[in-house]
Protein backbone atom coordinates (compact mmCIF):
# COMPACT_ATOMS: atom_id res chain seq x y z
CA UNK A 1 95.52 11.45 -9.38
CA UNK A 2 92.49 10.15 -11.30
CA UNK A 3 93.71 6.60 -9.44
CA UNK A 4 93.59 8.33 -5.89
CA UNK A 5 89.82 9.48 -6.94
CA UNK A 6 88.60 6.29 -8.68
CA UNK A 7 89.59 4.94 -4.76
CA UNK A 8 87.59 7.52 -2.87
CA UNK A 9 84.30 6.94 -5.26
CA UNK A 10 81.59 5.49 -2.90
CA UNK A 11 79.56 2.45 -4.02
CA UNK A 12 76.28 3.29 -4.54
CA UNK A 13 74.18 -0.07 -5.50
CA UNK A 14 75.25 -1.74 -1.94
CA UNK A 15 74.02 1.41 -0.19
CA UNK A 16 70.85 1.24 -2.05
CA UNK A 17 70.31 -2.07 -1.08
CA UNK A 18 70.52 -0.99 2.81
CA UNK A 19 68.61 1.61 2.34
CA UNK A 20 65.34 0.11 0.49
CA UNK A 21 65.71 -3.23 3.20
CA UNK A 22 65.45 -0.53 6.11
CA UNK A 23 62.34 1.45 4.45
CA UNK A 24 60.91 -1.56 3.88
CA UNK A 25 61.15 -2.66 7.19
CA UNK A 26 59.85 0.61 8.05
CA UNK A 27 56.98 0.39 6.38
CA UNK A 28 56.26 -2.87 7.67
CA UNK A 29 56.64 -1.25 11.32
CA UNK A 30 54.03 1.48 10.51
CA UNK A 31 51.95 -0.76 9.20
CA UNK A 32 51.91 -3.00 12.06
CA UNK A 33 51.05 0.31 14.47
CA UNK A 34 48.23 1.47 12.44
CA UNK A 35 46.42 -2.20 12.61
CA UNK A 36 47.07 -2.04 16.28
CA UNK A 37 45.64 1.13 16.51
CA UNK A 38 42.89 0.31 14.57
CA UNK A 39 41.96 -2.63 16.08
CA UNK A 40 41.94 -0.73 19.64
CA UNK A 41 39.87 2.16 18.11
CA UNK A 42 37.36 -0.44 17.42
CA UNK A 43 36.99 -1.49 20.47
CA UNK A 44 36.85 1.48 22.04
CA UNK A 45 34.30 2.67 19.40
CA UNK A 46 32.14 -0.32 20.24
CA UNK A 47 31.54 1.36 23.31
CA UNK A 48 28.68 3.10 21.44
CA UNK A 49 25.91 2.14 22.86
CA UNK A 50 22.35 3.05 23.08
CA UNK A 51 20.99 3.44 26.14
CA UNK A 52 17.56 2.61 25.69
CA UNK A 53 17.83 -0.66 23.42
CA UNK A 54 21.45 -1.38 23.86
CA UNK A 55 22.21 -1.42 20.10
CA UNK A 56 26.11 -0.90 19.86
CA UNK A 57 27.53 1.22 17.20
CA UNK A 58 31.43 2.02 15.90
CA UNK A 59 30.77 5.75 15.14
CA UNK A 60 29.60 8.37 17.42
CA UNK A 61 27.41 9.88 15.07
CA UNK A 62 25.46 6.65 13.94
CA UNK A 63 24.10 6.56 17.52
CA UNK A 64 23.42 9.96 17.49
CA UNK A 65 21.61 9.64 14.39
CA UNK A 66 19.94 5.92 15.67
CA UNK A 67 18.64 7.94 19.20
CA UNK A 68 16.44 9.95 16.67
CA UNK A 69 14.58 6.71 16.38
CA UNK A 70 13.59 7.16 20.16
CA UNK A 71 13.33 10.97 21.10
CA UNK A 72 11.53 11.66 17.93
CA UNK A 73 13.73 14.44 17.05
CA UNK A 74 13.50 15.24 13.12
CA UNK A 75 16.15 18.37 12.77
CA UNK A 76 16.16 19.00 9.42
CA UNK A 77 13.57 21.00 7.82
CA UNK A 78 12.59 21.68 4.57
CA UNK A 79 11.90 25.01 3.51
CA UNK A 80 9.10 24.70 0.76
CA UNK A 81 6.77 22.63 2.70
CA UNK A 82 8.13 22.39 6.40
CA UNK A 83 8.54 18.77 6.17
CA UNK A 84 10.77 17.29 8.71
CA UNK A 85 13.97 14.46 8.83
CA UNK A 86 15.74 12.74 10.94
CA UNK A 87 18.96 12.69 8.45
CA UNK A 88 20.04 15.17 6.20
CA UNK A 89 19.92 12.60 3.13
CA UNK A 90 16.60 11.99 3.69
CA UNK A 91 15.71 15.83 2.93
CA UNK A 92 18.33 15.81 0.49
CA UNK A 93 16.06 13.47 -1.67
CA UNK A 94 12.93 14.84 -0.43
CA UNK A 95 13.60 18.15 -2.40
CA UNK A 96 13.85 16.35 -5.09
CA UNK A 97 10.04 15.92 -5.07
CA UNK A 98 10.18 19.82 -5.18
CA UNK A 99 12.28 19.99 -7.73
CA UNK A 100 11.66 17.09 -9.62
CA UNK A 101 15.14 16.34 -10.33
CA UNK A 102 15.43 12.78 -10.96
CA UNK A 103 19.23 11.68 -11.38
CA UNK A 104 19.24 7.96 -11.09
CA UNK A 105 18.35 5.95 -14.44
CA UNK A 106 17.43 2.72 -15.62
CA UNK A 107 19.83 1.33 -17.69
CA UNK A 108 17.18 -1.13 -19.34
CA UNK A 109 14.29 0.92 -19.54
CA UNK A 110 15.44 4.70 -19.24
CA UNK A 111 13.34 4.99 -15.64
CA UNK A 112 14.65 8.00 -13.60
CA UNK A 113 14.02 7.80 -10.12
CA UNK A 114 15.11 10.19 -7.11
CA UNK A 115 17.32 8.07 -5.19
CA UNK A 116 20.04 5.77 -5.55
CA UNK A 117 18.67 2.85 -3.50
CA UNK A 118 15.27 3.51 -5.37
CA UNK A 119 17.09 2.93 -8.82
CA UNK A 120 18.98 -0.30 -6.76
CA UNK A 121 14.90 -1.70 -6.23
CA UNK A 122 13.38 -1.19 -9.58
CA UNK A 123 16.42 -2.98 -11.52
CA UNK A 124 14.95 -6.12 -9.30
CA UNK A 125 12.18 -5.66 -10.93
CA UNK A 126 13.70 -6.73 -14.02
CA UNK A 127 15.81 -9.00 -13.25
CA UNK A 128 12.92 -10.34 -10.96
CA UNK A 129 15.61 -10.99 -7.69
CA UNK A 130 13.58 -10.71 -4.39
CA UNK A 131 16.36 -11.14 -1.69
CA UNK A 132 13.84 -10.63 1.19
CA UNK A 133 12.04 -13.45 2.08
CA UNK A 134 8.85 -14.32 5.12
CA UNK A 135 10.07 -16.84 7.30
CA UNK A 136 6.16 -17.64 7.77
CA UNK A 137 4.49 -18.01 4.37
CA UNK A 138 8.11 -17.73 2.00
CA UNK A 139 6.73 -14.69 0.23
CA UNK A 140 9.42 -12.80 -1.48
CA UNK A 141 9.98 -9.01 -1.30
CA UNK A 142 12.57 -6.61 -3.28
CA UNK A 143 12.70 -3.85 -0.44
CA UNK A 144 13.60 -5.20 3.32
CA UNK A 145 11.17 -2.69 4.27
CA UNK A 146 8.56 -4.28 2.09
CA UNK A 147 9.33 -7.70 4.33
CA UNK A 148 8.77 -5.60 7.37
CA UNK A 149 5.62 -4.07 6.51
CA UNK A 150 4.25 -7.53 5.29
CA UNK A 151 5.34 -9.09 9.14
CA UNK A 152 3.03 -7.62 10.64
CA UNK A 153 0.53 -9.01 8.53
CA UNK A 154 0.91 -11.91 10.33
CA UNK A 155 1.67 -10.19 13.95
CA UNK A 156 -1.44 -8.29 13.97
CA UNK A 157 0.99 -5.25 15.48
CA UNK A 158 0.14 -1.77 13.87
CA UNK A 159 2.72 0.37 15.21
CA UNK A 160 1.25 4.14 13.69
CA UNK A 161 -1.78 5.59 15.40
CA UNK A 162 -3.52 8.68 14.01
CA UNK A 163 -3.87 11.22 17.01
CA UNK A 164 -7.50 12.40 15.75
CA UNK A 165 -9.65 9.11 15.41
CA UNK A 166 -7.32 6.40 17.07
CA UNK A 167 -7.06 4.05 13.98
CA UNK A 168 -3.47 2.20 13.71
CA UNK A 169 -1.64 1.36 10.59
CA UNK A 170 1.18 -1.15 9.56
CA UNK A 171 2.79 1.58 7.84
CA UNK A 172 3.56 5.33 8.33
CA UNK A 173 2.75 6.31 5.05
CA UNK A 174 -0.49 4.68 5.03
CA UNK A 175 -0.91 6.94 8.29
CA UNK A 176 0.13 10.33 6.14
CA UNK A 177 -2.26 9.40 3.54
CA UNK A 178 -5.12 8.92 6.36
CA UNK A 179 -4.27 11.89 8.27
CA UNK A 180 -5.56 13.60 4.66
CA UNK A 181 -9.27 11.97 4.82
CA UNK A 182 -9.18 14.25 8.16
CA UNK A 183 -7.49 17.95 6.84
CA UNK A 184 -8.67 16.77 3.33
CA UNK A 185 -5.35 17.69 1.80
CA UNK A 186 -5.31 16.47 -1.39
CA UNK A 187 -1.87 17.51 -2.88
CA UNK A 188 -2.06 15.51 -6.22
CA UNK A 189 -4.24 17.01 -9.03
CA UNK A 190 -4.33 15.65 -12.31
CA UNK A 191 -3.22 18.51 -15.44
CA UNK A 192 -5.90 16.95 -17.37
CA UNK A 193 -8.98 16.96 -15.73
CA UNK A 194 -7.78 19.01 -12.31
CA UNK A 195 -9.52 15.59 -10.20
CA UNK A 196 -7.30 15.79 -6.75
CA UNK A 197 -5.56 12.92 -5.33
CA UNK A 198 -4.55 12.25 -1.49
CA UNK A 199 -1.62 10.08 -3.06
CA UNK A 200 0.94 10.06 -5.67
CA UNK A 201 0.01 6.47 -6.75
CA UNK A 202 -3.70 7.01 -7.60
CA UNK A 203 -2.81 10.05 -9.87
CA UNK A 204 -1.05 7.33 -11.73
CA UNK A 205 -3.57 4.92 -11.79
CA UNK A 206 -5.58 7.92 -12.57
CA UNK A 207 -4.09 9.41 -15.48
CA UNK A 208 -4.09 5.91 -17.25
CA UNK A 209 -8.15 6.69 -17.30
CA UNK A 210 -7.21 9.15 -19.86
CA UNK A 211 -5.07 7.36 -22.15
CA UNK A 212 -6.95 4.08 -21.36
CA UNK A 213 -3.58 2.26 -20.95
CA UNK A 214 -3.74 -1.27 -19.07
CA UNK A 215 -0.55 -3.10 -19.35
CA UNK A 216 -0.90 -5.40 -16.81
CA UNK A 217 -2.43 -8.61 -18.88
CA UNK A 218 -3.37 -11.58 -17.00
CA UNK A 219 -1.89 -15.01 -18.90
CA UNK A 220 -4.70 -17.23 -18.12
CA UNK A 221 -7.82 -15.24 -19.40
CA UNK A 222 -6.22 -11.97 -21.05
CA UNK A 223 -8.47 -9.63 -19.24
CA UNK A 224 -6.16 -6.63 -18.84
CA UNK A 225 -5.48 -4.14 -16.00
CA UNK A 226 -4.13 -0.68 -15.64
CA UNK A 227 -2.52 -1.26 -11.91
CA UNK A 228 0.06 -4.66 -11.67
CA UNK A 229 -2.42 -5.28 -8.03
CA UNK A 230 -5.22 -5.21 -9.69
CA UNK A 231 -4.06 -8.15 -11.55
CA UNK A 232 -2.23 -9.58 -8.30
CA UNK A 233 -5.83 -9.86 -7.14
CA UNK A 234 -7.60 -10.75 -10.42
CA UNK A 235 -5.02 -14.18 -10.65
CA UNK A 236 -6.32 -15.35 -7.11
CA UNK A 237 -9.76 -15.63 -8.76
CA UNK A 238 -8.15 -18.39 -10.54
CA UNK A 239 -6.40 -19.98 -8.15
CA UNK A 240 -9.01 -19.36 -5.40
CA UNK A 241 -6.26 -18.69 -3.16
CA UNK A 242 -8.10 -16.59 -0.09
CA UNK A 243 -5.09 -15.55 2.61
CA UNK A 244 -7.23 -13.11 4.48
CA UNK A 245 -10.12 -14.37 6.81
CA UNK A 246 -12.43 -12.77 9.63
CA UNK A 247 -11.96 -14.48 12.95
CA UNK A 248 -15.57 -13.44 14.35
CA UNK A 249 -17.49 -15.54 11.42
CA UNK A 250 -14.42 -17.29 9.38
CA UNK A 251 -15.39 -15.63 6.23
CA UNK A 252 -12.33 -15.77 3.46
CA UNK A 253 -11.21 -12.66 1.40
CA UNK A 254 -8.31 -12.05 -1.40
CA UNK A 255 -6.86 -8.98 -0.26
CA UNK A 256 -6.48 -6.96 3.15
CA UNK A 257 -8.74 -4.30 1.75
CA UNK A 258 -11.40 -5.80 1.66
CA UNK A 259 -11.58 -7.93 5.36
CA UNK A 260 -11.27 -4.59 6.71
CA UNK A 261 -14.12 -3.77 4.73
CA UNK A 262 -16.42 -6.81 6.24
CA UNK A 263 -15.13 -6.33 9.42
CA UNK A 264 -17.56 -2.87 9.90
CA UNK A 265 -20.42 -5.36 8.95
CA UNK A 266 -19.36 -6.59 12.62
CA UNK A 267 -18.38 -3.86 14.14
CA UNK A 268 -21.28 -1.14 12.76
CA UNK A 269 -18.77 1.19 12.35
CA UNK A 270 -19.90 3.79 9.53
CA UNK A 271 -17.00 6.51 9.72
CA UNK A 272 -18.10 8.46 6.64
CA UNK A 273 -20.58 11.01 7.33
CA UNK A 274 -22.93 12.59 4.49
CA UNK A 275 -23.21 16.46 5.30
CA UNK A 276 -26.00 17.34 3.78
CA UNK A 277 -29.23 14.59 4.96
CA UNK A 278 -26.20 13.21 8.05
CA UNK A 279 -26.26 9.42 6.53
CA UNK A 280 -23.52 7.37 7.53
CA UNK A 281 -20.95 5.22 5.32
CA UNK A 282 -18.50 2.67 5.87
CA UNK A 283 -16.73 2.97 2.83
CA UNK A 284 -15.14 6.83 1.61
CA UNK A 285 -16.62 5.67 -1.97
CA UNK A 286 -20.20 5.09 -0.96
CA UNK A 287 -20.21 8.57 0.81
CA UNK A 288 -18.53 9.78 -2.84
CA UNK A 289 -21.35 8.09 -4.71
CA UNK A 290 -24.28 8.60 -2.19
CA UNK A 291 -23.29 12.23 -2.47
CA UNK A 292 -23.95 12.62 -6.22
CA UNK A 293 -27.74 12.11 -5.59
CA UNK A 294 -27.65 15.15 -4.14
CA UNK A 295 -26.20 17.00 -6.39
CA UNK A 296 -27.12 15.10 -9.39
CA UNK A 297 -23.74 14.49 -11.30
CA UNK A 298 -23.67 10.98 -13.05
CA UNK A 299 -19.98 11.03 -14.55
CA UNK A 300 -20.14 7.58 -15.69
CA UNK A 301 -21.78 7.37 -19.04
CA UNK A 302 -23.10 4.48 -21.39
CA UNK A 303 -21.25 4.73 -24.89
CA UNK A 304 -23.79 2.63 -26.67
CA UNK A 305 -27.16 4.09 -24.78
CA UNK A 306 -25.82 7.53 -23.28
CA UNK A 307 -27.40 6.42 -19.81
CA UNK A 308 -25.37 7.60 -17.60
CA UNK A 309 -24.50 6.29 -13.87
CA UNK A 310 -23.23 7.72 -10.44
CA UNK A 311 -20.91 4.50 -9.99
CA UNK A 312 -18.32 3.14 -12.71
CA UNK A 313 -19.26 -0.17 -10.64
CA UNK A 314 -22.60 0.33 -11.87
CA UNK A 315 -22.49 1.48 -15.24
CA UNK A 316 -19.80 -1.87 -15.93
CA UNK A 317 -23.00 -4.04 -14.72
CA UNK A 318 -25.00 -1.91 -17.45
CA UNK A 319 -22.80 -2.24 -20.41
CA UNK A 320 -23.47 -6.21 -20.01
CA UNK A 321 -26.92 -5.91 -20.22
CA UNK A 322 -25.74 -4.51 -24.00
CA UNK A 323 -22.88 -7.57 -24.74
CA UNK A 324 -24.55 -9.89 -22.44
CA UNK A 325 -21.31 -10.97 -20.37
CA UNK A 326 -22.26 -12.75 -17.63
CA UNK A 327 -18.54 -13.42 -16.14
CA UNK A 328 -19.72 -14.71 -12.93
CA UNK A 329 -20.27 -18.42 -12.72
CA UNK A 330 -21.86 -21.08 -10.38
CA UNK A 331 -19.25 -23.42 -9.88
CA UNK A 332 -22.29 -25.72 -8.85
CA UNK A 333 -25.01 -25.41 -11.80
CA UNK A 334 -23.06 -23.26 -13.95
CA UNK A 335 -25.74 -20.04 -14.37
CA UNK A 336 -23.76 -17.05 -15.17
CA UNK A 337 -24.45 -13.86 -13.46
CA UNK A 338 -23.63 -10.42 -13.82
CA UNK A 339 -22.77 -9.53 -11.08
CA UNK A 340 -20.67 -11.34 -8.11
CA UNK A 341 -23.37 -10.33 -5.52
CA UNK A 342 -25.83 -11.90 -7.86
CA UNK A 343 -23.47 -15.18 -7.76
CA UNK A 344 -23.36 -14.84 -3.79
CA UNK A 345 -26.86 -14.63 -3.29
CA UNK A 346 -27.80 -17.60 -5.88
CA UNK A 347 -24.92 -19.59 -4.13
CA UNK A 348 -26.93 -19.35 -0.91
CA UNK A 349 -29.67 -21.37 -2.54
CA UNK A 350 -27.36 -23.95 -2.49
CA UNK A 351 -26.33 -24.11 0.27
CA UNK A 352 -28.77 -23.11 2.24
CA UNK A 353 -27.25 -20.16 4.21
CA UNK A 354 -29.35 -17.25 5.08
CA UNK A 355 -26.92 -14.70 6.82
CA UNK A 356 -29.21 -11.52 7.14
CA UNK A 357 -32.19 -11.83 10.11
CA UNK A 358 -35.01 -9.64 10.93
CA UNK A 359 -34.11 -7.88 14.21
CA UNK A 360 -38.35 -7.64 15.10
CA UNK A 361 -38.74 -11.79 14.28
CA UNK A 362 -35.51 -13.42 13.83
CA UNK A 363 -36.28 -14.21 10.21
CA UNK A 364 -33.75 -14.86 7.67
CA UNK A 365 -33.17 -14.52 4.30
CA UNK A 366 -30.44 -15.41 1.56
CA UNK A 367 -30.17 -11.34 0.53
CA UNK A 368 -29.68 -8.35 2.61
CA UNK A 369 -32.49 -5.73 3.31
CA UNK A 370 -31.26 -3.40 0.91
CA UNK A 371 -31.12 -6.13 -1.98
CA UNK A 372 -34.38 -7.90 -1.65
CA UNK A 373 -36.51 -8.27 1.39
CA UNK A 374 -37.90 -4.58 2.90
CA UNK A 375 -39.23 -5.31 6.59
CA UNK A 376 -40.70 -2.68 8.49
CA UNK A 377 -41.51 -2.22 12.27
CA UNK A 378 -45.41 -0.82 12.03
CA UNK A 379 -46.69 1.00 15.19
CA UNK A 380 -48.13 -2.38 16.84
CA UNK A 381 -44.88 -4.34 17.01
CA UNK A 382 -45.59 -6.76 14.43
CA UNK A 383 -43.84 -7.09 10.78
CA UNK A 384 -44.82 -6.68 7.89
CA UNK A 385 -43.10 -8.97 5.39
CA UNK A 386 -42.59 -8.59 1.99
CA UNK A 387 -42.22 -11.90 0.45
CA UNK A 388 -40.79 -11.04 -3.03
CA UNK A 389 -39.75 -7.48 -4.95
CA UNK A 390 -37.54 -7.36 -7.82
CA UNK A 391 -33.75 -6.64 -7.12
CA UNK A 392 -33.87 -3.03 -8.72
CA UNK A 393 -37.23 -1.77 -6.61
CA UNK A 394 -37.34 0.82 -4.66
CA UNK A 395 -39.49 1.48 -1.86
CA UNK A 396 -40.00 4.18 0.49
CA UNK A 397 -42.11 3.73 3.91
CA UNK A 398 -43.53 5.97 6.32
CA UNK A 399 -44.77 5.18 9.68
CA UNK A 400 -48.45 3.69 9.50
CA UNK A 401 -50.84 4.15 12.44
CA UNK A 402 -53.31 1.60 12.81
């Protein structure tokens, strides 16, 4: 009997076999059917595409997102400030400027930044990588967006228009921060001294007034700096390297900044308005400084004298009357000057320029109006010239009838 049963016992291991060569082929099967239907999801995804630029995408909601781009539409809100996004990440971070909640950090230094891809920039500054490069003068960036706002540099295009006073921008947060000089919004106050900021970054350049921190040194001369541009800009004094010029007169500058600066000289335009006496500025700090001799504040101080000054450009001129710097140098005779419009002027006697003219005679001189030479248009149409005053005169004229 146990015989008869030992026959009838199946054989499992060649069974097994069968049975793991047909899953296997099975698997092989299903495999095949979900590359197929893959690949033909693909293409049918690729049929995705935007209307208005053509740009094809694979998922239905990256277009959707993407048309954002051109209707404008920015549906998510926040609720502390009414900002607006086009993608729900964006606010996502955003409310982190709320909160403060920082939960990316720096492995090397212990930095904790809001986002992800902001953490993904700042290690570059360390390890000093800058993938994104100008196919016109090889400048490197770390942020592709950085690259893009530095294109138009050389394109002239300024995409971002303010809707009250018609000036264009590269960027649209250089736009935001503009659109502030107008409401004057000023949504950065330091704890210390309660001085208001229109942006984030000069609060931080700010606050290092108080603890008199410059960390930026430069390697050639040591002078020190408390912003990394301000050095940027310092080292091109070395080098002499001038990118920016003015295409009405050819003039050469070191930064952006100031070319748009000169270019009012050209234009006239004075967009800063005093309230009080209704004198005109081109520059937001004059207006800040011509405004103190109305209401007498001088915040800058002398620490060896106590004189005090309504310009920190003008009190650093002072303090070198005291350790008799004189850091600006004729590259010609050598003099030393105080000042660098001091070293322009004496330059011009040189070279013989004399860029400022009389309207009334067509005379020129080496040194603006305001520097030097006071002309003034008496009753019978004739002028009367002033051949020499000292720099720091002052003069005040009145109509004379003759």
């Amino acid at each position: 009997m146990s015989s008869s049963l030992d026959q009838e016992e199946p054989e499992p291991p060649q069974i097994k076999e069968e049975e793991e060569d047909h899953c296997s082929s099975q698997e092989e099967e299903q495999l095949l059917v979900k590359q197929e239907i893959k690949s033909e999801c693909e293409e049918i995804f690729k049929n995705y595409s935007c209307e208005i630029c053509g740009k094809d995408f694979t998922v239905s909601s990256r277009l959707t997102v993407h048309m954002r781009t051109h209707t404008g539409e920015r549906p998510f809100l926040c609720k502390l400030c009414g900002k607006t996004f086009k993608h729900s990440g964006s606010l996502k971070a955003h409310t982190r400027t709320h909160t403060g909640e920082k939960p990316f950090s720096c492995e090397i230094c212990g930095k904790s930044l809001m986002k992800n891809s902001s953490l993904k920039d700042h290690m570059r500054t360390h390890t000093g990588e800058r993938p994104f490069s100008c196919e016109i003068c090889a400048k490197g960036f770390v942020k592709n967006s950085s690259l893009r706002d530095h294109m138009r540099i050389h394109t002239g295009e300024k995409p971002f228009s303010c809707k009250t006073c018609g000036k264009a921008f590269t960027q649209n947060s250089t736009l935001q921060h503009h659109m502030r000089t107008h409401t004057g919004e000023k949504p950065f106050s330091c704890e210390q001294c309660g001085k208001r900021f229109i942006k984030s970054g000069s609060l931080k350049v700010h606050m290092k007034s108080h603890t008199d921190e410059r960390p930026f040194f430069c390697e050639i001369c040591g002078k020190s700096f408390n912003r990394n541009a301000s050095l940027n800009i310092h080292r091109k004094s070395h080098t002499g390297e001038k990118l920016y010029f003015c295409k009405t007169c050819g003039k050469r500058f070191f930064t952006s900044s100031s070319l748009t600066v000169h270019m009012k000289t050209h234009t006239g335009e004075r967009p800063f308005s005093c309230e009080t006496c209704g004198k005109s500025f081109n520059l937001s700090w004059s207006l800040k400084a011509h405004m103190r001799t109305h209401t007498g504040e001088r915040p800058f101080s002398c620490i060896i004298c106590d004189r005090s000054f309504t310009c920190s450009s003008t009190l650093k001129a002072h303090v070198r009357t005291h350790t008799g710097e004189r850091p600006f140098t004729c590259k010609m005779c050598g003099k030393g000057f105080k000042r660098n419009a001091s070293l322009e002027a004496h330059v011009r006697t040189h070279t013989g320029e004399r860029p400022f003219s009389c309207d009334m005679c067509g005379k020129s001189f080496t040194q603006s109006v305001k520097s030097l030479t006071k002309r003034i248009f008496l009753s019978n149409q004739s002028c009367l010239n002033i051949d020499f005053l000292p720099t720091n005169t002052v003069l005040l004229f009145h109509k004379v009838d003759l």
